[in-house]
N, C-alpha and C. Protein backbone atom coordinates (compact mmCIF):
# COMPACT_ATOMS: atom_id res chain seq x y z
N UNK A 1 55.03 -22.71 58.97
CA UNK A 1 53.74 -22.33 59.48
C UNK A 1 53.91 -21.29 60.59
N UNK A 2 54.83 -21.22 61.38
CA UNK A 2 55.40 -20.48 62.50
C UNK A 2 55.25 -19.25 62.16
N UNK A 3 56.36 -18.88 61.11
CA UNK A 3 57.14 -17.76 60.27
C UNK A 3 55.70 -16.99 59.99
N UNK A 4 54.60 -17.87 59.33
CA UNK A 4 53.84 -17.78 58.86
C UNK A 4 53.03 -16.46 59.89
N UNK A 5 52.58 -17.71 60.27
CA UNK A 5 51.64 -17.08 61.48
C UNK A 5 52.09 -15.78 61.88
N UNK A 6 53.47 -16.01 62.67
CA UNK A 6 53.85 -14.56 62.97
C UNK A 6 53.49 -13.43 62.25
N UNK A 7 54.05 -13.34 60.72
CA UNK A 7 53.50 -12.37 59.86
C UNK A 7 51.77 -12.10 59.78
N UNK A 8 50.99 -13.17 59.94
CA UNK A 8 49.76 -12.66 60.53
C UNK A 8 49.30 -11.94 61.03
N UNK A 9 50.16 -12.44 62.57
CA UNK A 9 49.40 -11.94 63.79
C UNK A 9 50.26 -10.06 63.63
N UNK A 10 51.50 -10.07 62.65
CA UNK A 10 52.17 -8.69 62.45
C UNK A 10 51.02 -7.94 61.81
N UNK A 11 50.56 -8.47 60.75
CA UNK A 11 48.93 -7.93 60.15
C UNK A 11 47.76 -7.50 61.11
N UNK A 12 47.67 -8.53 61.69
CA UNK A 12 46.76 -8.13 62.60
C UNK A 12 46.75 -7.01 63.33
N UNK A 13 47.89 -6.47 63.93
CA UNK A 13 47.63 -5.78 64.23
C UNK A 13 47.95 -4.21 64.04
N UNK A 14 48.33 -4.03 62.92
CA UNK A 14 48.07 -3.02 62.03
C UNK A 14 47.03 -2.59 61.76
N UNK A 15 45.96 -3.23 61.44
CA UNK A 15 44.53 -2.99 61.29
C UNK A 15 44.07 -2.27 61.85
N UNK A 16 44.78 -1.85 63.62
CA UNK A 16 44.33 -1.30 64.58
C UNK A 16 44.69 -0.02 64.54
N UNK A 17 45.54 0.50 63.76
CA UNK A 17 46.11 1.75 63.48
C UNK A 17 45.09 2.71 63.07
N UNK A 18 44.92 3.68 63.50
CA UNK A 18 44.03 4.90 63.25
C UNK A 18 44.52 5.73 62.22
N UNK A 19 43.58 6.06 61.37
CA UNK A 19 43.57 7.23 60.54
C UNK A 19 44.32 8.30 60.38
N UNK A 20 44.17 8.68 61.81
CA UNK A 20 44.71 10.12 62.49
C UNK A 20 46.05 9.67 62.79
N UNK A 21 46.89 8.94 62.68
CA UNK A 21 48.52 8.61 63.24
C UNK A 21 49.42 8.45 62.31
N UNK A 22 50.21 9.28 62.51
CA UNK A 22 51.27 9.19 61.47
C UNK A 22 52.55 8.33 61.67
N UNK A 23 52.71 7.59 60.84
CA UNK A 23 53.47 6.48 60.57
C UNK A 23 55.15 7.37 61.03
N UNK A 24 55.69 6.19 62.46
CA UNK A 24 57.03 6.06 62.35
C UNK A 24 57.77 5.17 61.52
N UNK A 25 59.03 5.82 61.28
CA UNK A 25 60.25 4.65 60.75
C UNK A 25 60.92 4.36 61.93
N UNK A 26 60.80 2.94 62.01
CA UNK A 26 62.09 2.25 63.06
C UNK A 26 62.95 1.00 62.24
N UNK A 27 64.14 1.17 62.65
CA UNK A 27 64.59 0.21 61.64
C UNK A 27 64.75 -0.88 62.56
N UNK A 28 65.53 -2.35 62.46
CA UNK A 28 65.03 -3.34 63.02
C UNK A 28 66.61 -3.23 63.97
N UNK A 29 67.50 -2.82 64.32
CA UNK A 29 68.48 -2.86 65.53
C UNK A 29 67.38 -1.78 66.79
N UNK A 30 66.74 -0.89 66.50
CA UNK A 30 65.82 -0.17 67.25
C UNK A 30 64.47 -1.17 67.80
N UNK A 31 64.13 -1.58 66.98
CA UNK A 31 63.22 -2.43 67.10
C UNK A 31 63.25 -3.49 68.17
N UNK A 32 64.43 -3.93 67.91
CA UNK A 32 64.95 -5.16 68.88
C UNK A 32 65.21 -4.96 69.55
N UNK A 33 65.68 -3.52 70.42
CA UNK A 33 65.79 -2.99 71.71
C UNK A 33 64.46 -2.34 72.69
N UNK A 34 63.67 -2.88 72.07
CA UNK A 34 62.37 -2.46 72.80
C UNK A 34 62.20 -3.56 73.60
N UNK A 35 61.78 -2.55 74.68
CA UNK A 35 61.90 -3.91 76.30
C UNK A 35 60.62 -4.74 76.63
N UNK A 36 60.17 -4.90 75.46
CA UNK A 36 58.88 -6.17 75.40
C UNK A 36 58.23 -6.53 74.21
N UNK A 37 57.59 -7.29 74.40
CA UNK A 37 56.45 -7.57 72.98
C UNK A 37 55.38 -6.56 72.69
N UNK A 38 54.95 -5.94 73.82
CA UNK A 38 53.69 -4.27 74.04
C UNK A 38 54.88 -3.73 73.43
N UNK A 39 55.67 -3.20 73.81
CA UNK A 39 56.29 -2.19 72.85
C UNK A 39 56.63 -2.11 71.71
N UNK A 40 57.27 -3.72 71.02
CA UNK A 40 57.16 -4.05 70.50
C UNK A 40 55.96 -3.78 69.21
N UNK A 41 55.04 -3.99 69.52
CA UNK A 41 53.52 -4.20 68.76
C UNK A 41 52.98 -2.79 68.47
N UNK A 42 53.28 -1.88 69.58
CA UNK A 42 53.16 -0.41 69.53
C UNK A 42 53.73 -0.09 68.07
N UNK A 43 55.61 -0.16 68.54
CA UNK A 43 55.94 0.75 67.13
C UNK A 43 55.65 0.11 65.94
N UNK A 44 55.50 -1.52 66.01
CA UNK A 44 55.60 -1.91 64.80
C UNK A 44 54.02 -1.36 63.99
N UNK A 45 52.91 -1.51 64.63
CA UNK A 45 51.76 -0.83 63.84
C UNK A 45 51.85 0.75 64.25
N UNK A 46 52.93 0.93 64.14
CA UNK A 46 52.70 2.82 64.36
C UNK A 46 53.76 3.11 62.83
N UNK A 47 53.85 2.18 62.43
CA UNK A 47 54.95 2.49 61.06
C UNK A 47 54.54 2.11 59.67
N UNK A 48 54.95 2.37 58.79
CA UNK A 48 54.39 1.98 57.47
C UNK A 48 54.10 0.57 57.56
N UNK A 49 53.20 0.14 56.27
CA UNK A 49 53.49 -1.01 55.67
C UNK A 49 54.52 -1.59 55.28
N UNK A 50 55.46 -0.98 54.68
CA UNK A 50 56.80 -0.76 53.89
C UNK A 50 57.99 -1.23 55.10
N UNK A 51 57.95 -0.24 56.25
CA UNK A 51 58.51 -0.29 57.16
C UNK A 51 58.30 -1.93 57.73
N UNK A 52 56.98 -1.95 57.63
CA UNK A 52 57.12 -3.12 58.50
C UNK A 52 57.64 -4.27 58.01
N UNK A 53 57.75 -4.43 56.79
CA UNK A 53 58.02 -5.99 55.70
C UNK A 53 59.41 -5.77 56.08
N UNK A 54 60.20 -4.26 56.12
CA UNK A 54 61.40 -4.02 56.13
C UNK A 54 62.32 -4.79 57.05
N UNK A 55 61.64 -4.41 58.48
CA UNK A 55 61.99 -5.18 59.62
C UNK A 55 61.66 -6.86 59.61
N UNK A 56 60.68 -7.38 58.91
CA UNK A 56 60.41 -8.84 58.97
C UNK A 56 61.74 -9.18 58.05
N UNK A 57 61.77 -8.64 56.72
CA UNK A 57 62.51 -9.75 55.96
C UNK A 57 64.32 -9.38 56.66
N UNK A 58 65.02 -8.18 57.25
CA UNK A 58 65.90 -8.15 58.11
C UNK A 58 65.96 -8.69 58.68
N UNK A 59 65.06 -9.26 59.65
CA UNK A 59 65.32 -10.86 60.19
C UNK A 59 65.81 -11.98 59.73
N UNK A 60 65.18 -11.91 58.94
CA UNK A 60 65.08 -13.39 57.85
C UNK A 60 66.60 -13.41 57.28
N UNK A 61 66.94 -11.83 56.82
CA UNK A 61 67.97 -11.80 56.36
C UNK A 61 69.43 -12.10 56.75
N UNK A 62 69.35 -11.63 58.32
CA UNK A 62 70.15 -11.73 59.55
C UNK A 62 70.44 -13.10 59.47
N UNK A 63 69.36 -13.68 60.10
CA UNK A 63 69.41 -15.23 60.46
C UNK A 63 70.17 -16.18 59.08
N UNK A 64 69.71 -15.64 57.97
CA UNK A 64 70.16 -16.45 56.58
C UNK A 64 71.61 -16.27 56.73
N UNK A 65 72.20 -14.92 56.83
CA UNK A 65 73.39 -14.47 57.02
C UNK A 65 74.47 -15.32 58.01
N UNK A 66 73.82 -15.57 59.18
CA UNK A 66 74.45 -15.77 59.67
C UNK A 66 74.69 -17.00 60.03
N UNK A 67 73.73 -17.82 59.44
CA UNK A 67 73.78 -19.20 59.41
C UNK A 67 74.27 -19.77 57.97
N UNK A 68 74.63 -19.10 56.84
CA UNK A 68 75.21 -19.13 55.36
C UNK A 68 75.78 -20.48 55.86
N UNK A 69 76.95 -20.63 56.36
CA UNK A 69 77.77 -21.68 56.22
C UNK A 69 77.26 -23.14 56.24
N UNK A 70 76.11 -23.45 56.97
CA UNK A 70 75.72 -24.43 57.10
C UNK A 70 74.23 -24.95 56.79
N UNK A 71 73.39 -23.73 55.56
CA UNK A 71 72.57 -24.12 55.11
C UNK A 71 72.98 -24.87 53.63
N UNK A 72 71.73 -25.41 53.42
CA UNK A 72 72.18 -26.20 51.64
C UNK A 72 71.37 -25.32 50.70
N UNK A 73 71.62 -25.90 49.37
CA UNK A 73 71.10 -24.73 48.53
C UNK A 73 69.35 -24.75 48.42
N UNK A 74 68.88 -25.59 49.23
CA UNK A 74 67.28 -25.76 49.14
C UNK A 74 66.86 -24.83 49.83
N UNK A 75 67.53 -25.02 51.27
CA UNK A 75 67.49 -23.84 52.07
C UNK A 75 67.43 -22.78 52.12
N UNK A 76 68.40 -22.61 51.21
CA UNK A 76 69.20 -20.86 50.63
C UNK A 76 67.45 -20.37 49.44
N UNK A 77 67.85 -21.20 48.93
CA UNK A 77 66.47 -21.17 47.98
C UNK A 77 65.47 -20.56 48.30
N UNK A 78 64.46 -21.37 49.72
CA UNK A 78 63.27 -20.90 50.48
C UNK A 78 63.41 -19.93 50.90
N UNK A 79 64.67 -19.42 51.90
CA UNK A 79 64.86 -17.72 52.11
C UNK A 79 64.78 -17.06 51.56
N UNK A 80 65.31 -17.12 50.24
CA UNK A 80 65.27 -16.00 48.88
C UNK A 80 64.03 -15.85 48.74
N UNK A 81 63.01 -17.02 48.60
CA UNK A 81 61.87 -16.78 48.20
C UNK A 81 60.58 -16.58 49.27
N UNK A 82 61.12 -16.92 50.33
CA UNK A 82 60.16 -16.30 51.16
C UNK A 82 60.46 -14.81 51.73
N UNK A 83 61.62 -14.69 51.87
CA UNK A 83 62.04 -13.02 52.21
C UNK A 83 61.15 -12.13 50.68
N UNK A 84 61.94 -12.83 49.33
CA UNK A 84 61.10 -11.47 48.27
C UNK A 84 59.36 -11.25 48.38
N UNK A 85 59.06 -12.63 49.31
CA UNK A 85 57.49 -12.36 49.42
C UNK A 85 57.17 -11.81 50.61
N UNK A 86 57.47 -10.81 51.25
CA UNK A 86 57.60 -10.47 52.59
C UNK A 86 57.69 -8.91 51.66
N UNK A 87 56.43 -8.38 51.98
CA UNK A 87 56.19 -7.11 50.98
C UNK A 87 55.16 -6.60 51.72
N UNK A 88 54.92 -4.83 51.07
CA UNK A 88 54.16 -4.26 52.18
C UNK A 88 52.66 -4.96 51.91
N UNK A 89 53.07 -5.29 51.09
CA UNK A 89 51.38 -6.06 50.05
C UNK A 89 50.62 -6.81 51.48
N UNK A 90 51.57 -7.55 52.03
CA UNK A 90 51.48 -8.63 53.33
C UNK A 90 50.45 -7.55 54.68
N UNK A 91 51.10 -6.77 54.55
CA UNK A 91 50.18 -5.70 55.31
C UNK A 91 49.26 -4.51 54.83
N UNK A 92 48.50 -5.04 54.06
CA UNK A 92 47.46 -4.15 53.49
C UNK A 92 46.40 -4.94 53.76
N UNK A 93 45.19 -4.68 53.49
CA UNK A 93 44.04 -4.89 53.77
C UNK A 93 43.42 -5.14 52.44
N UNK A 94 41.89 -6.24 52.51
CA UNK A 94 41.37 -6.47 51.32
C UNK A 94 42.09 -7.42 50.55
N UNK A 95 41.52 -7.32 49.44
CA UNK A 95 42.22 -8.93 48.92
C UNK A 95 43.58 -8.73 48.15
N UNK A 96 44.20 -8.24 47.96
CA UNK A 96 45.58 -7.41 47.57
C UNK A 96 46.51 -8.28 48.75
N UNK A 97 45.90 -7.52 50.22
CA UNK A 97 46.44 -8.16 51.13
C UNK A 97 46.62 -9.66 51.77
N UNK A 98 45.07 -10.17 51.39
CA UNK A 98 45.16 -11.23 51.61
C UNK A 98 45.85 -11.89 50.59
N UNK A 99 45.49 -11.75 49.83
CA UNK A 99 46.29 -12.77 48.30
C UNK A 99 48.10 -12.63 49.00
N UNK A 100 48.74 -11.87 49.29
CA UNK A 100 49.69 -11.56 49.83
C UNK A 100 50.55 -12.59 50.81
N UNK A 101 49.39 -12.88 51.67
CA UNK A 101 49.37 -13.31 52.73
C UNK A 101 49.65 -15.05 52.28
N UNK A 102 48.58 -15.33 51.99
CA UNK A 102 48.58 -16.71 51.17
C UNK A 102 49.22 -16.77 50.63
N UNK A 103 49.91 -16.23 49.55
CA UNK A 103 51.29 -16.33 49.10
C UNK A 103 52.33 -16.94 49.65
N UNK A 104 52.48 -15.95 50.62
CA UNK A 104 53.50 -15.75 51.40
C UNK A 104 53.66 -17.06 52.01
N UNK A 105 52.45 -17.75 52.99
CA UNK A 105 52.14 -18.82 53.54
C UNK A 105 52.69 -20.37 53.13
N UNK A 106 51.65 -19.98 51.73
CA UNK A 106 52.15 -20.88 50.71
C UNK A 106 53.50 -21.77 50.67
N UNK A 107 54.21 -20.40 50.26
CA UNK A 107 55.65 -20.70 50.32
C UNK A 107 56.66 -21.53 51.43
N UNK A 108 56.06 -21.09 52.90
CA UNK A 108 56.80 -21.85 53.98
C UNK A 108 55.88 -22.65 53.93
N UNK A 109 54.72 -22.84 53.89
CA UNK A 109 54.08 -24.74 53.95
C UNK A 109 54.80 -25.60 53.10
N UNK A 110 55.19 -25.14 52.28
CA UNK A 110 55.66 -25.72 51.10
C UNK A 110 57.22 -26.33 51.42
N UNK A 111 57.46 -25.86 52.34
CA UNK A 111 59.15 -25.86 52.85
C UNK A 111 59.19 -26.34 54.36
N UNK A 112 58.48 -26.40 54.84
CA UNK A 112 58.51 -26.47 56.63
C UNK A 112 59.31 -27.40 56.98
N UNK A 113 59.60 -28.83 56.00
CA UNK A 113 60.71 -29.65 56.81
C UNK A 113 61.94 -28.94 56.07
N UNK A 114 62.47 -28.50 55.57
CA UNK A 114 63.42 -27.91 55.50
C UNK A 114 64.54 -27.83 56.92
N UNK A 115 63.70 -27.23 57.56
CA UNK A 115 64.80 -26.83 59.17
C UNK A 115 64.25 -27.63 60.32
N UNK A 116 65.36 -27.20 61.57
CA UNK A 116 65.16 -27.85 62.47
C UNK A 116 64.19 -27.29 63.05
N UNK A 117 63.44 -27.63 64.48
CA UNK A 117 62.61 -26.82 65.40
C UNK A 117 63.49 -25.61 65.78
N UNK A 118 64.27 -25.92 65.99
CA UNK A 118 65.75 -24.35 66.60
C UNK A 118 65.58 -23.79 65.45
N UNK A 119 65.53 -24.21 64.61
CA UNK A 119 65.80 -22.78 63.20
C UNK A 119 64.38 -22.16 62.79
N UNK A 120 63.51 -23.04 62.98
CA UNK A 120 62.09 -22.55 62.70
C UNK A 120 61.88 -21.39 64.22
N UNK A 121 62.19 -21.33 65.21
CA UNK A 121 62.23 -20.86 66.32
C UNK A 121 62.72 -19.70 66.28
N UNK A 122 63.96 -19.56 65.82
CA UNK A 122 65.04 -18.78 65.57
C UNK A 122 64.41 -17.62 64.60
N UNK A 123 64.25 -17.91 63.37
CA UNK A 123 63.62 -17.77 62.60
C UNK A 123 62.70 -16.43 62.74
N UNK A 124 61.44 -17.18 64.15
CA UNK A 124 60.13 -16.50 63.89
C UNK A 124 60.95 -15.96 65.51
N UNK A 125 62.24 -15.31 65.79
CA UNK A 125 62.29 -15.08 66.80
C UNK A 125 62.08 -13.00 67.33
N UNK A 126 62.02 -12.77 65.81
CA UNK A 126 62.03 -11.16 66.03
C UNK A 126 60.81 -10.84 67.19
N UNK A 127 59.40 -11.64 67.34
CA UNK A 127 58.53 -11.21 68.26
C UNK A 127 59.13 -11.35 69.85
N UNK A 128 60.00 -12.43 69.72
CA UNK A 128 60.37 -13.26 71.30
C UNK A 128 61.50 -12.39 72.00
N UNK A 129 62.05 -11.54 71.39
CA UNK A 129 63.16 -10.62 71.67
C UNK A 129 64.29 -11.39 71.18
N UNK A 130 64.74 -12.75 70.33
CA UNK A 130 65.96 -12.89 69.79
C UNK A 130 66.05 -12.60 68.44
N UNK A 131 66.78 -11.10 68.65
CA UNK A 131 66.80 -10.23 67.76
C UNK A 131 68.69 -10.73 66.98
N UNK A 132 69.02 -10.53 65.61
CA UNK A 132 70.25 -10.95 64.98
C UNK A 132 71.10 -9.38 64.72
N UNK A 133 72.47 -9.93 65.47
CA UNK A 133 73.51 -8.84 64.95
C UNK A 133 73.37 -8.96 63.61
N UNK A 134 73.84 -7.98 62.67
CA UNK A 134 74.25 -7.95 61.36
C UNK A 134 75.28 -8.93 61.14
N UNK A 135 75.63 -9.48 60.48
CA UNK A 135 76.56 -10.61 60.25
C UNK A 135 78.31 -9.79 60.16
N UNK A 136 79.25 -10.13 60.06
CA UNK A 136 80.46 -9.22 59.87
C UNK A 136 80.90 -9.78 58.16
């Protein structure tokens, strides 16, 4: 529900993006060096749709990565399938978007005891500034 939400409130505020602004690319080691959540929120709705799923499921991906050794295959499972639903679809508008969204939702309601509070935390931590090295 966490994970969830977050991707929401990432929707949300995209919406706010003007007409007139042309979409940056930031990839998510850039991203994570921004010295707050305002800055944060800036580039992330100043960038594609595309861009932005890019940086959510890199998280997801990070964290999966780097925790491999000690998830089980149920686990492994829900990442796969909640990262492939982590699409620009999630940030569009109208019912395309929403259907997206619910999807997406779906999927971690469906899974929430899966992890601990630390991993659900961890997890939804790209807003909080605990951002993941690439794994080696």
């Amino acid at each position: 529900m966490v994970i969830a939400a977050a991707v929401v409130v990432g929707t949300c505020l995209v919406n706010v993006m003007s007409a007139q602004q042309v979409p940056n690319r930031i990839d998510y080691d850039t991203f994570c060096k921004l010295p707050d959540a305002d800055a944060k929120r800036t580039a992330f709705k100043a960038t594609t749709a595309e861009n932005r799923a890019e940086i959510e499921r890199t998280h997801l991906e990070r964290w999966r990565d780097v925790n491999r050794a000690r998830l089980n295959d149920k686990q492994t499972a829900f990442l796969a399938s909640f990262i492939k639903s982590i699409t620009s679809d999630i940030y569009s508008d109208g019912p395309k978007g929403e259907e997206a969204r619910v999807r997406s939702r779906a999927i971690f309601e469906n899974n929430v005891g899966l992890f601990a509070k630390e991993d659900i935390e961890a997890l939804q931590g790209l807003w909080s500034g605990s951002c993941i090295a690439k794994a080696k």
